[in-house]
N, C-alpha and C. Protein backbone atom coordinates (compact mmCIF):
# COMPACT_ATOMS: atom_id res chain seq x y z
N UNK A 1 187.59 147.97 106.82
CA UNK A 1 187.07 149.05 107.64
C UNK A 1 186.72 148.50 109.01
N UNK A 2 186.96 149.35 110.02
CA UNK A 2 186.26 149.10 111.11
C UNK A 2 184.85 148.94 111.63
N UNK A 3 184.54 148.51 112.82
CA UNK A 3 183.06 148.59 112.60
C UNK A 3 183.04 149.22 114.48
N UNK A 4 181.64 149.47 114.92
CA UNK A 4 181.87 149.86 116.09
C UNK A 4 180.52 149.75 116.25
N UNK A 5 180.89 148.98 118.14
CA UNK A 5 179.45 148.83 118.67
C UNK A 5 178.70 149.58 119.52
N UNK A 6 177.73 150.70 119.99
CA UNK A 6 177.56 151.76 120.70
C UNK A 6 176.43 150.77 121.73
N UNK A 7 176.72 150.67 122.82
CA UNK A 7 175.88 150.19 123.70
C UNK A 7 175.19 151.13 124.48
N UNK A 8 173.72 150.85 124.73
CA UNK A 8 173.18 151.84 125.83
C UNK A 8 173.34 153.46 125.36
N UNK A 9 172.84 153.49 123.93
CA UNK A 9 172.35 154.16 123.13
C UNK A 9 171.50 155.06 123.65
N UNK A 10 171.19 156.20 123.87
CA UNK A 10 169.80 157.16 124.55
C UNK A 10 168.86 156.88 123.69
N UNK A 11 167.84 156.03 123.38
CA UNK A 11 166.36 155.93 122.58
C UNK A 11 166.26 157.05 122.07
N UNK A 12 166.07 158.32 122.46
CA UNK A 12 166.07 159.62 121.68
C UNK A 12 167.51 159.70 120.65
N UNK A 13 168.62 159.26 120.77
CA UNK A 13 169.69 159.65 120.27
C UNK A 13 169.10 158.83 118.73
N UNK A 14 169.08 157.48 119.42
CA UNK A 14 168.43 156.93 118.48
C UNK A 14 167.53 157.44 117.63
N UNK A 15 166.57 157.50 118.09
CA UNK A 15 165.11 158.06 116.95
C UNK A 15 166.18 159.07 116.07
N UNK A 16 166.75 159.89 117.05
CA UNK A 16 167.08 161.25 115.96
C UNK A 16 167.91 160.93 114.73
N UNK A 17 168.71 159.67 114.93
CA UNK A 17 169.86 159.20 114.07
C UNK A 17 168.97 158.74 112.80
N UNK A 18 168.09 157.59 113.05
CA UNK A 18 166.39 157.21 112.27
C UNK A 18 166.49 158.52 111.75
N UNK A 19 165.51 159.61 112.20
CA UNK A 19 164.98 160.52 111.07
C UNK A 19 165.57 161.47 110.51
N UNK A 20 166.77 161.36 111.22
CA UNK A 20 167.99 162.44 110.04
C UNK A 20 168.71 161.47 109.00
N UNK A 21 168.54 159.95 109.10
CA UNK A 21 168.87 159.38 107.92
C UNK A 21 167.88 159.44 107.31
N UNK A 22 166.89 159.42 107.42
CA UNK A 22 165.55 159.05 106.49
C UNK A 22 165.37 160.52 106.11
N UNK A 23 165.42 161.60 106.53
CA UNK A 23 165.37 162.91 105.90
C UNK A 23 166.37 163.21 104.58
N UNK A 24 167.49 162.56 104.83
CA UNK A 24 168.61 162.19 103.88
C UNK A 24 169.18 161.13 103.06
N UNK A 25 167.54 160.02 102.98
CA UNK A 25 167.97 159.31 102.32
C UNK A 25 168.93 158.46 102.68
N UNK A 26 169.35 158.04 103.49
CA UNK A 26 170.31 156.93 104.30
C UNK A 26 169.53 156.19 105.50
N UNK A 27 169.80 155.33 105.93
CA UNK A 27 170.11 154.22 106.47
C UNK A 27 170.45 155.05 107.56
N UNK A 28 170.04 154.28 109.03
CA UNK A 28 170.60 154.74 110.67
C UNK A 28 172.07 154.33 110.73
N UNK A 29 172.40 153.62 110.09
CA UNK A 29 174.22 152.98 110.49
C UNK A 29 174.36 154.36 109.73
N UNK A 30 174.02 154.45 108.07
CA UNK A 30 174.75 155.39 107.39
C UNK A 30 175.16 157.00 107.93
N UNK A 31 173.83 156.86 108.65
CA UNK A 31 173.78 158.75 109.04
C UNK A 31 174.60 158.51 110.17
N UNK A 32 174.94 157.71 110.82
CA UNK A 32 175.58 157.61 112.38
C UNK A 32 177.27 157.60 111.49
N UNK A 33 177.68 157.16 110.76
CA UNK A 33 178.68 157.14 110.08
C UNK A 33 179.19 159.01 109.25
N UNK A 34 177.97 159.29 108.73
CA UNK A 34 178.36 160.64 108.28
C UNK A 34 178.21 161.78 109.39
N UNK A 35 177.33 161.25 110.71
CA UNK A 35 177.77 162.40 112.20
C UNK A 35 179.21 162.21 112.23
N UNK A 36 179.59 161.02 112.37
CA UNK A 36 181.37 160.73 112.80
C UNK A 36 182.38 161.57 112.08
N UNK A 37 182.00 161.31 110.38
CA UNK A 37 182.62 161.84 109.66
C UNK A 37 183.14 163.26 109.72
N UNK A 38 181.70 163.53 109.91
CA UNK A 38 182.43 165.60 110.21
C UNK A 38 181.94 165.71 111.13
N UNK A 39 182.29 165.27 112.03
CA UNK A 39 182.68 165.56 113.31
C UNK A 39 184.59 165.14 113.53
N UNK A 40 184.54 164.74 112.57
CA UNK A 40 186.36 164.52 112.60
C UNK A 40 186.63 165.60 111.79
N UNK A 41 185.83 166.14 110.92
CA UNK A 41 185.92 167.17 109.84
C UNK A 41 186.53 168.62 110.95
N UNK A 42 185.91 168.74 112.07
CA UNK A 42 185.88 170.00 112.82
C UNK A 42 186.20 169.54 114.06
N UNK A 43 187.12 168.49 113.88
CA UNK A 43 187.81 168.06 115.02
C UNK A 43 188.50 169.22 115.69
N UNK A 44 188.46 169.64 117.19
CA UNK A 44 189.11 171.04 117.66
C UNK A 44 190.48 170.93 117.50
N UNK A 45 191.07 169.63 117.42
CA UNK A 45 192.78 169.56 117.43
C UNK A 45 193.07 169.88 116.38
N UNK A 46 192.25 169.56 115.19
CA UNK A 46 192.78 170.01 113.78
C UNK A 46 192.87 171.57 113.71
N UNK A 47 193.48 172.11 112.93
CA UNK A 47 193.39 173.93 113.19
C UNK A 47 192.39 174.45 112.13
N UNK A 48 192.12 173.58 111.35
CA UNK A 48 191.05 173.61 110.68
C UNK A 48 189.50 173.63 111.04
N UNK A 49 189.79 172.50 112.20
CA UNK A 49 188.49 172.43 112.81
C UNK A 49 188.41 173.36 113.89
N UNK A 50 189.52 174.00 114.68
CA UNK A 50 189.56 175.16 115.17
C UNK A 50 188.67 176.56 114.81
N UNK A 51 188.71 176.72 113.61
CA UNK A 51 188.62 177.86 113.00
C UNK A 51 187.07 177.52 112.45
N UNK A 52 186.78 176.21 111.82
CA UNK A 52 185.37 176.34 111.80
C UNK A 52 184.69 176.08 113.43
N UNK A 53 185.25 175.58 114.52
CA UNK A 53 184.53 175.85 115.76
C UNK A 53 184.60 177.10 115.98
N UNK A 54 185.23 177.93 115.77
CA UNK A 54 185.02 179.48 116.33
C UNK A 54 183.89 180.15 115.81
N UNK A 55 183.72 179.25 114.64
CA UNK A 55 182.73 180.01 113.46
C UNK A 55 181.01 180.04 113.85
N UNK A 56 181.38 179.02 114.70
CA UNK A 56 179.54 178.59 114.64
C UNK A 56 178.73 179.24 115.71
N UNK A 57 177.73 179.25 115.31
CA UNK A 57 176.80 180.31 115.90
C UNK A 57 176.84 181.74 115.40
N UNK A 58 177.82 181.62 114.62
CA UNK A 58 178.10 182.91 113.88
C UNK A 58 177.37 183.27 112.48
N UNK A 59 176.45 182.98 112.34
CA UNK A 59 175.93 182.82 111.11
C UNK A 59 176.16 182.04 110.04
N UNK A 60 177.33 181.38 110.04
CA UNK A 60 178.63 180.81 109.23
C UNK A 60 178.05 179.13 108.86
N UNK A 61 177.96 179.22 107.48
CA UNK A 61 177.11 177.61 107.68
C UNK A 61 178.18 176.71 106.59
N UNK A 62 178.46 176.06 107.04
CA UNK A 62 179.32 175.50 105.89
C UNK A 62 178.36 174.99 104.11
N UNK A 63 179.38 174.87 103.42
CA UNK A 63 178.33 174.88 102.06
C UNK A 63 179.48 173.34 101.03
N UNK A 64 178.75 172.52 100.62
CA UNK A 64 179.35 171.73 99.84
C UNK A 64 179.92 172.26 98.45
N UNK A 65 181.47 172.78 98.33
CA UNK A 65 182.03 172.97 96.95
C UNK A 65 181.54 171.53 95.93
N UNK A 66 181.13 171.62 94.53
CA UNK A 66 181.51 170.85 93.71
C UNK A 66 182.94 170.41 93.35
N UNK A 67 183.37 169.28 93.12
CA UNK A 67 184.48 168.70 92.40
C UNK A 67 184.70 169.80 91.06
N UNK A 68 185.78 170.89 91.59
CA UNK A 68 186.26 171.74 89.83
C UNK A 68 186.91 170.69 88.84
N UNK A 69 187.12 169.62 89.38
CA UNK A 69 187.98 168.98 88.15
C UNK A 69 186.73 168.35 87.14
N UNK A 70 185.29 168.24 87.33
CA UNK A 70 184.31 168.20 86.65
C UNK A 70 183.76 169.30 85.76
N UNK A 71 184.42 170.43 85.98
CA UNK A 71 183.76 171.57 85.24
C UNK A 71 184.90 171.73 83.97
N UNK A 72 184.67 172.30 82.72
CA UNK A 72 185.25 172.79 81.81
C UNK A 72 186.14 174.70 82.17
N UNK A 73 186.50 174.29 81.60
CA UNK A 73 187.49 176.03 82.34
C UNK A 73 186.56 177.04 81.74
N UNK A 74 186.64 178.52 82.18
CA UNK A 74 185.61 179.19 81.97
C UNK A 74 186.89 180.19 80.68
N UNK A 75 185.85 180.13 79.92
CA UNK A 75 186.77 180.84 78.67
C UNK A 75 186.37 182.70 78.51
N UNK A 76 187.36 183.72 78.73
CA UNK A 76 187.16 185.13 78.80
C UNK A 76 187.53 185.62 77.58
N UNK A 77 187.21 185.11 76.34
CA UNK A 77 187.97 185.99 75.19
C UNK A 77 186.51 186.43 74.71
């Protein structure tokens, strides 16, 4: 994996990175790693991320699906 060095950091950017990992249980590298993450998630070039940028501010909050391949099939007889 790569690694990456952010120089000349805003002290506030900082703190905020601190207490949104610690609100979540992670580590400042970790939470600075999961901003990146989806933020590639809703990348505007993707058309994916298109469509959730149009979305926001719109009430529209994204929601974590579970893994279905963990669930048992739902039986209708």
């Amino acid at each position: 994996m790569a690694q990456l060095l952010v120089r000349d950091l805003d002290d506030n950017v900082r703190q905020w990175l601190r207490e949104r990992g610690a609100r979540n249980g992670r580590s400042m590298e970790a939470e600075a790693r999961d901003v990146l993450t989806r933020a590639r998630r809703t990348d505007v070039e993707d058309p994916i991320g298109r469509i959730l940028t149009s979305m926001q501010g719109r009430g529209v909050k994204p929601v974590d699906v579970p893994d279905q391949k963990d669930h048992d099939a739902a039986s209708f007889s």
